[in-house]
C-alpha atoms as a PDB file:
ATOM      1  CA  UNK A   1      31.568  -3.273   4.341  1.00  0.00           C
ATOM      2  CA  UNK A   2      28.148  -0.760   4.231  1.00  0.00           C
ATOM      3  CA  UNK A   3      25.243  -2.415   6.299  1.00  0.00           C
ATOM      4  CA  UNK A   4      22.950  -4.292   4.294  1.00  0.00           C
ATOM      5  CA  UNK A   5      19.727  -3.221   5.103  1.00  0.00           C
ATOM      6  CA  UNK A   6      18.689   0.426   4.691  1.00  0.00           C
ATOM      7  CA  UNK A   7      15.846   2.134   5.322  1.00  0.00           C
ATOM      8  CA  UNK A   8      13.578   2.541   1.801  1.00  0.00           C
ATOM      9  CA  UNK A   9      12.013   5.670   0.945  1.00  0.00           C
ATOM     10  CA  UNK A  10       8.498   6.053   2.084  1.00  0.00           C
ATOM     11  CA  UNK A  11       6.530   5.921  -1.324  1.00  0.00           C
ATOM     12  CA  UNK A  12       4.616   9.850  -1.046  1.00  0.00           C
ATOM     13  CA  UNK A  13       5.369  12.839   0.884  1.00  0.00           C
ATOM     14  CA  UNK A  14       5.017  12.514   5.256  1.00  0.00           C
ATOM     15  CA  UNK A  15       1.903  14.295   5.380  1.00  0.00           C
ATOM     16  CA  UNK A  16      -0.012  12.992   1.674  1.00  0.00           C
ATOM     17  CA  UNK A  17      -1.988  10.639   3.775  1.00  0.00           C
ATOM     18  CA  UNK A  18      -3.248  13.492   5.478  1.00  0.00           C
ATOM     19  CA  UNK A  19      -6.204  13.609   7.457  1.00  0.00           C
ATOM     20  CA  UNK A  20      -6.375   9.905   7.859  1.00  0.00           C
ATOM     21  CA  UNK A  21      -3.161   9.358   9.060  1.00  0.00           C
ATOM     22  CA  UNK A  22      -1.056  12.502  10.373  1.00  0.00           C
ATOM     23  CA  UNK A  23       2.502  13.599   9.214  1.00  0.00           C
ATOM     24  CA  UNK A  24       2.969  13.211  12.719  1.00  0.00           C
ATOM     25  CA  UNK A  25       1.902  10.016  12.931  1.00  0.00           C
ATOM     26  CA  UNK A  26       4.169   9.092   9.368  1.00  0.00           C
ATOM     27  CA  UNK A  27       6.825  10.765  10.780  1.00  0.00           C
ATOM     28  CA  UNK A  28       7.490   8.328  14.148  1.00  0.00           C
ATOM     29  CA  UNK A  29       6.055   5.391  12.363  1.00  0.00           C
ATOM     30  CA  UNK A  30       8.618   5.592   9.740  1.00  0.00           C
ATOM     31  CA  UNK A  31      10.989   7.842  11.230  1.00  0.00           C
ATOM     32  CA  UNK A  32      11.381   5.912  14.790  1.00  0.00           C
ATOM     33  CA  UNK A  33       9.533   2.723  14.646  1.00  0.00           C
ATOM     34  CA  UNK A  34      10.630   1.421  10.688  1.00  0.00           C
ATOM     35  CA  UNK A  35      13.973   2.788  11.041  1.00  0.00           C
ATOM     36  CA  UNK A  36      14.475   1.126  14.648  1.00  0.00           C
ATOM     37  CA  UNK A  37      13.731  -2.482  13.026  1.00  0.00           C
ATOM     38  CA  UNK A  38      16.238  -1.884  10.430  1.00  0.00           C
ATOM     39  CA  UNK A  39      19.222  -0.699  12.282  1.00  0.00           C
ATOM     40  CA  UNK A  40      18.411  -3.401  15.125  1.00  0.00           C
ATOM     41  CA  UNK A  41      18.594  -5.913  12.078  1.00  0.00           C
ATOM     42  CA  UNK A  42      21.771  -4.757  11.049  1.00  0.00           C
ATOM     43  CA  UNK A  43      23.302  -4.991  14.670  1.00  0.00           C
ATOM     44  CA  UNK A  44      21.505  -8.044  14.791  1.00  0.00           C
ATOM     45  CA  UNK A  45      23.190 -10.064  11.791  1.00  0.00           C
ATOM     46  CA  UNK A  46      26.172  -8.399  11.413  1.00  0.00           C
ATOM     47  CA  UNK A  47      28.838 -11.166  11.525  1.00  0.00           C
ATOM     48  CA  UNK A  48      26.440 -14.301  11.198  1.00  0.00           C
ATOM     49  CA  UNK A  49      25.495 -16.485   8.884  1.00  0.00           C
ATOM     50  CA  UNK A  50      22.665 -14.078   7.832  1.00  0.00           C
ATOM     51  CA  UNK A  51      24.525 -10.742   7.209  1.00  0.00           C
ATOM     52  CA  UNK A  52      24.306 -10.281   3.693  1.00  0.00           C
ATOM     53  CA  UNK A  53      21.155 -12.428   3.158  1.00  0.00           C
ATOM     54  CA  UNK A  54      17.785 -10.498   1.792  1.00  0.00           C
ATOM     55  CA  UNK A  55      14.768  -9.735   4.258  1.00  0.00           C
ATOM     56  CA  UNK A  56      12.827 -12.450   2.925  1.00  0.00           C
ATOM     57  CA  UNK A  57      15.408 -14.859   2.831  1.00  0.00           C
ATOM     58  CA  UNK A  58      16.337 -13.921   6.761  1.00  0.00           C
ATOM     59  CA  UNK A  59      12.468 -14.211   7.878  1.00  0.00           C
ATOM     60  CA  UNK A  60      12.558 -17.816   5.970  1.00  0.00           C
ATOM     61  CA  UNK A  61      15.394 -19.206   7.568  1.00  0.00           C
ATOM     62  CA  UNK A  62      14.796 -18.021  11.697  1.00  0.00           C
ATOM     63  CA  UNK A  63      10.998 -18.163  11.129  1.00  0.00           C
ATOM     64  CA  UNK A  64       9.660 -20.356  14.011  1.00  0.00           C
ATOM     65  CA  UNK A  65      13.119 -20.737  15.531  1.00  0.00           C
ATOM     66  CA  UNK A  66      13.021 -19.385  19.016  1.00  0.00           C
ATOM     67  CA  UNK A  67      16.601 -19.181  19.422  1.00  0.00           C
ATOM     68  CA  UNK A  68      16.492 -16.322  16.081  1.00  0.00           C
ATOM     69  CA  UNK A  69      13.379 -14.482  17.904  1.00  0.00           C
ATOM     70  CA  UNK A  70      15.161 -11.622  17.684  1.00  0.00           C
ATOM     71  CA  UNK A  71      15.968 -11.709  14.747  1.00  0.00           C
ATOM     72  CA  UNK A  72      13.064 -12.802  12.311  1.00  0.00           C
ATOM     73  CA  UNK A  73      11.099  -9.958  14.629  1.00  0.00           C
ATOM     74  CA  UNK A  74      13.335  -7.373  13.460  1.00  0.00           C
ATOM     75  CA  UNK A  75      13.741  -8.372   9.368  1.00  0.00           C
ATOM     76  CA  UNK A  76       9.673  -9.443   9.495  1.00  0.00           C
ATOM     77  CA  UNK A  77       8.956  -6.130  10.584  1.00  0.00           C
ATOM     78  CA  UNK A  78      11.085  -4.019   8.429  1.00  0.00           C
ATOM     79  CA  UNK A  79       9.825  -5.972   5.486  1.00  0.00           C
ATOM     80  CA  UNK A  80       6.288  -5.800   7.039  1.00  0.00           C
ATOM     81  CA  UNK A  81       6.317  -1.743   6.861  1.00  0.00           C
ATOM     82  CA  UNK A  82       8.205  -1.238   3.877  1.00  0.00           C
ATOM     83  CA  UNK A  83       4.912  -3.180   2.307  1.00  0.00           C
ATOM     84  CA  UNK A  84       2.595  -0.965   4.470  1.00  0.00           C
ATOM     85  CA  UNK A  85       3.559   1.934   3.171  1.00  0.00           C
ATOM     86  CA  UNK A  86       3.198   0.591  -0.605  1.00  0.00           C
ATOM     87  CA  UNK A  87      -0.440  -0.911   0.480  1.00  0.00           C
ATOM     88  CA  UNK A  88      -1.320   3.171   0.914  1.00  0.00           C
ATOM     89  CA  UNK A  89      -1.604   5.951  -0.951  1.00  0.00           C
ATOM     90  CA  UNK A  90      -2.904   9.592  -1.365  1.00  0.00           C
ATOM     91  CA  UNK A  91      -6.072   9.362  -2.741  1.00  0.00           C
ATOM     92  CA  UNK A  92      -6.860   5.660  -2.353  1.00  0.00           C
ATOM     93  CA  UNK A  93      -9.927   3.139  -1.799  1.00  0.00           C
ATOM     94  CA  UNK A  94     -12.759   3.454  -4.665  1.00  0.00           C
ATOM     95  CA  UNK A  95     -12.799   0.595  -7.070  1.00  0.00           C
ATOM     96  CA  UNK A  96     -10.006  -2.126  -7.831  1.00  0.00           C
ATOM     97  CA  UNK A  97      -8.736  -2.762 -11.188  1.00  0.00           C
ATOM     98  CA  UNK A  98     -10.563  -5.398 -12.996  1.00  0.00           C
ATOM     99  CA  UNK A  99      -8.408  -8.570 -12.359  1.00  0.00           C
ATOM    100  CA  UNK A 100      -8.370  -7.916  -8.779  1.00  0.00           C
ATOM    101  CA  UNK A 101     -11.913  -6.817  -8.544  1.00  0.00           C
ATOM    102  CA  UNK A 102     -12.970 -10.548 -10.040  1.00  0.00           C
ATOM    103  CA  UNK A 103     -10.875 -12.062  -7.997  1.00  0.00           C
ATOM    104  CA  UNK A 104     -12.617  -9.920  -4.920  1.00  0.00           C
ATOM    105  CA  UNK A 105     -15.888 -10.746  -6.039  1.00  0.00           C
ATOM    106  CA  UNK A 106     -15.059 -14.800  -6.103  1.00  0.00           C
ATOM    107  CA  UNK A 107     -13.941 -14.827  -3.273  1.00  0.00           C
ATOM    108  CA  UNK A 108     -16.093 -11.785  -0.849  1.00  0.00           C
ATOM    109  CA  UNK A 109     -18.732 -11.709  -3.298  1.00  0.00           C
ATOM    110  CA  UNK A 110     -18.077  -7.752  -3.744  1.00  0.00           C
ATOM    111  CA  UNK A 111     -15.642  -5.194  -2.806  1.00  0.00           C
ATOM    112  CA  UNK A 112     -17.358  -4.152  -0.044  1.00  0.00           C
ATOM    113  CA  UNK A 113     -17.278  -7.642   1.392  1.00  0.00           C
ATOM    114  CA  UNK A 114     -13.627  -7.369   0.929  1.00  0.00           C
ATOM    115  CA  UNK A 115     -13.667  -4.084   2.747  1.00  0.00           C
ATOM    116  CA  UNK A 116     -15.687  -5.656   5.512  1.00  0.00           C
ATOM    117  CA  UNK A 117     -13.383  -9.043   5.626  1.00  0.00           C
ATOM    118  CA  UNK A 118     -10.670  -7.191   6.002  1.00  0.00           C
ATOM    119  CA  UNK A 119     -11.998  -4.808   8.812  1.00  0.00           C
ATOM    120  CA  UNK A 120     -13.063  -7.265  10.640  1.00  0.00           C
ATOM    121  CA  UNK A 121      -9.124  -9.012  10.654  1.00  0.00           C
ATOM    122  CA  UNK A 122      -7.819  -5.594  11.746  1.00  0.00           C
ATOM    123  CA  UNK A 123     -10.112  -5.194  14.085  1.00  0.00           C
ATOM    124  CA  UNK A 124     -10.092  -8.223  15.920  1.00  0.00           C
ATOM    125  CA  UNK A 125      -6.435  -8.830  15.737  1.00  0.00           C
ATOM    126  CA  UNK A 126      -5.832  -9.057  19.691  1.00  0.00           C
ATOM    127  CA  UNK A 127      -2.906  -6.692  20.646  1.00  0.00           C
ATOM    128  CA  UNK A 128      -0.377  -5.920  17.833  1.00  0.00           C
ATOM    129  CA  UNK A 129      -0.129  -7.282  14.658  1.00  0.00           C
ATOM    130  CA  UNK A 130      -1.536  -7.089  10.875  1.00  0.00           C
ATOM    131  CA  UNK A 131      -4.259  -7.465   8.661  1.00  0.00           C
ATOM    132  CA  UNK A 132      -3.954  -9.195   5.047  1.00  0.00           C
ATOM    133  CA  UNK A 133      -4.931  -9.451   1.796  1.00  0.00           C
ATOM    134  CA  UNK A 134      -3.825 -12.945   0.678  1.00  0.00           C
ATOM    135  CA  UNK A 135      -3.566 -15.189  -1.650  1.00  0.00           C
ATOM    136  CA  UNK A 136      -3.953 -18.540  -0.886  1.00  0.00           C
ATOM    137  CA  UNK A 137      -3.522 -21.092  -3.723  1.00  0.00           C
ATOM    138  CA  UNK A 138      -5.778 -19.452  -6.062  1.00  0.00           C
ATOM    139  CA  UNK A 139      -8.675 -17.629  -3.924  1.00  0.00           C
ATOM    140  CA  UNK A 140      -8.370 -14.609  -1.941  1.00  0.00           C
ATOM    141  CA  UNK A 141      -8.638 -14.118   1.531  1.00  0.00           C
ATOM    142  CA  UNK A 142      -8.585 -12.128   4.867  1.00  0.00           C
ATOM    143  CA  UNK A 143      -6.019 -13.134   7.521  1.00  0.00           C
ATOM    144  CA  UNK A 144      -4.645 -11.393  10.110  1.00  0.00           C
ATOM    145  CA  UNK A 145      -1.171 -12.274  12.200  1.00  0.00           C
ATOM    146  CA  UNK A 146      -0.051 -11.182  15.763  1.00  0.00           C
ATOM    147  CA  UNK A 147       2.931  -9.089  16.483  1.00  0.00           C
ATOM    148  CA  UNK A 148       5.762  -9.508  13.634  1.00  0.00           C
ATOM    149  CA  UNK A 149       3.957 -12.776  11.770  1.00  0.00           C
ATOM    150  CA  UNK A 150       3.633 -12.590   8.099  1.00  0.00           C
ATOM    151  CA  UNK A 151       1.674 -14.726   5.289  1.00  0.00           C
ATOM    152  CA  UNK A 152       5.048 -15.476   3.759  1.00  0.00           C
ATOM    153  CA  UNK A 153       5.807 -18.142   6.442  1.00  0.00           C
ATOM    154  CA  UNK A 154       1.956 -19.592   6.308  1.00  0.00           C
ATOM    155  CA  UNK A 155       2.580 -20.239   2.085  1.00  0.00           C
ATOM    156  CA  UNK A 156       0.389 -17.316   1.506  1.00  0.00           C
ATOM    157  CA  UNK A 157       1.338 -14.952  -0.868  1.00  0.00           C
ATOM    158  CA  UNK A 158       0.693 -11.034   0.334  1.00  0.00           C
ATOM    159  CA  UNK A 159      -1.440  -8.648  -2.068  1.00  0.00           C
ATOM    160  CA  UNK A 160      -1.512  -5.734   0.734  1.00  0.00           C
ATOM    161  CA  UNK A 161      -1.606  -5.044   4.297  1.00  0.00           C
ATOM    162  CA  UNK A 162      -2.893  -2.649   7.560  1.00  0.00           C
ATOM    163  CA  UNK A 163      -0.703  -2.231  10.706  1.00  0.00           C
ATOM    164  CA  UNK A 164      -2.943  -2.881  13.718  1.00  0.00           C
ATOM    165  CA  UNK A 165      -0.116  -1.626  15.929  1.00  0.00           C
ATOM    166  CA  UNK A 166      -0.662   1.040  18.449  1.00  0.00           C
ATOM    167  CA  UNK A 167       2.161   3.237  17.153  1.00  0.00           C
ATOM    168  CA  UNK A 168       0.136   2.415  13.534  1.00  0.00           C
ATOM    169  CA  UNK A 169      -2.874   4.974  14.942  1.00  0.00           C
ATOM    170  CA  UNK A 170      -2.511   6.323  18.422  1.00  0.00           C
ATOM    171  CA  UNK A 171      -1.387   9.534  17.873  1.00  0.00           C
ATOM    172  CA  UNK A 172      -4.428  10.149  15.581  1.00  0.00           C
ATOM    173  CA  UNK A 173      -7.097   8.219  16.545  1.00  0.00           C
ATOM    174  CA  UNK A 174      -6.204   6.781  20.474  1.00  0.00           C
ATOM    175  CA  UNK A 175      -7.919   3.331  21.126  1.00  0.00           C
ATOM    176  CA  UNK A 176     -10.462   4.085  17.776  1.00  0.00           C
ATOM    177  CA  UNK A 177      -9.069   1.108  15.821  1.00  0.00           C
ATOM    178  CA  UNK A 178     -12.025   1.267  13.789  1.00  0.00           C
ATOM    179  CA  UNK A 179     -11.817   4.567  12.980  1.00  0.00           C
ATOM    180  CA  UNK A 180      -8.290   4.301  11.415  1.00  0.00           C
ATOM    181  CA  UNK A 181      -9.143   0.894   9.726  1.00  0.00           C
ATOM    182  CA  UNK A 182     -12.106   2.438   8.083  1.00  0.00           C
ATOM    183  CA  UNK A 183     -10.581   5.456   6.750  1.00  0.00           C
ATOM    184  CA  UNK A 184      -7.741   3.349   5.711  1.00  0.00           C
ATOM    185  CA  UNK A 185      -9.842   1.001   3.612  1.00  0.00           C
ATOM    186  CA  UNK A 186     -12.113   3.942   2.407  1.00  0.00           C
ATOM    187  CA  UNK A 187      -9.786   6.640   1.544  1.00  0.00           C
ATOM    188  CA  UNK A 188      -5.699   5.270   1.591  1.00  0.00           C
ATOM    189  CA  UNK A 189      -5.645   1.193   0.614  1.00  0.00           C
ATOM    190  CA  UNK A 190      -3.985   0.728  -2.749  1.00  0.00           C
ATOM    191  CA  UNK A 191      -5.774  -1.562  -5.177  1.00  0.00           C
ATOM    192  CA  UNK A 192      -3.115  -0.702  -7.336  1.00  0.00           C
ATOM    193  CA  UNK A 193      -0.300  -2.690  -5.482  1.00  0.00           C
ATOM    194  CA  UNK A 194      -2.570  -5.443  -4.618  1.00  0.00           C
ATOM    195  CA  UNK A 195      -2.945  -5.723  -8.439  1.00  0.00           C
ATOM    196  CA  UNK A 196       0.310  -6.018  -8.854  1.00  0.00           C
ATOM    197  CA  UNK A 197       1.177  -8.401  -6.598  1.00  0.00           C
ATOM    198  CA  UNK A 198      -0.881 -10.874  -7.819  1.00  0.00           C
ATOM    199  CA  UNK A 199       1.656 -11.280 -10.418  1.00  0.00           C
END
């Protein structure tokens, strides 16, 4: 039987995010760090009662169960930085498309609100973790969640998301947070996918 989880292809080329984040920095983010979570997964189910279940269906059922630690760390994160990568690309920030930017404006009042909401979450996030774009019933929101937590186990749906790990922006940008988050949100955050995921 092949493993069930493989590692998806990153969405653009290692070094199209380029100068904000570094094909170096791509290259052991993805490389080492995504690709560790998924082959630890693997190991991780193989033989139990989740081998052969999906990511989200894994993070669902050991999600708050500290016996499964382990293992909802390993699928949350996978499924964390496959959505990463999609909630960047070459080229990104400006303007959101029109049924995300009215959403953006109910809730932040603009998009630079937005920008600022979701600054703030990555910035304050203490130690590792994530920022979010959210959906929460119907209005949008900025969350943030430590280590491998997700909005998919707080009811909230995702629209897109920044890694506030070390590993995320160290290589680049040492302990300037800040600096990564804001280039991120200026130049690389995909309105596009958020868009989209509003469904």
């Amino acid at each position: 039987m092949s493993e069930q989880h493989s590692l998806p292809p990153l969405p653009y080329a290692d070094n199209a995010l380029d100068p904000v984040i570094s094909a170096n920095t791509l290259g052991f983010h993805y490389g080492k760090h995504h690709r560790g979570y998924v082959d630890n997964l693997n190991k991780l189910v193989a033989g139990t009662e989740y081998a052969g279940l999906s990511l989200e269906k894994i993070i669902a059922a050991t999600a708050g169960r500290p016996e499964k630690t382990a293992i909802f760390n390993n699928a949350a994160q996978a499924w964390n930085h496959t959505f990463y990568w999609h909630s960047l690309k070459p080229n990104g920030g400006g303007e959101p498309p029109a049924v995300l930017k009215q959403k953006i404006e109910a809730a932040f009042g603009n998009v630079d609100g937005c920008r600022k909401e979701l600054a703030a979450a990555a910035t304050s996030q203490f130690g590792s973790g994530w920022a979010w774009l959210v959906l929460d019933g119907d209005t949008l929101k900025a969350v943030k969640t430590g280590n491998a937590g997700l909005p998919l186990t707080m009811g909230m749906k995702p629209l897109l998301t920044i890694d506030v790990w070390e590993h995320a922006y160290y290589l680049d940008y040492q302990n300037r947070r800040a600096d990564y988050v804001n280039g991120v949100l200026e130049k690389l955050i995909n309105w596009d996918f958020a868009a989209a995921n509003l469904g």
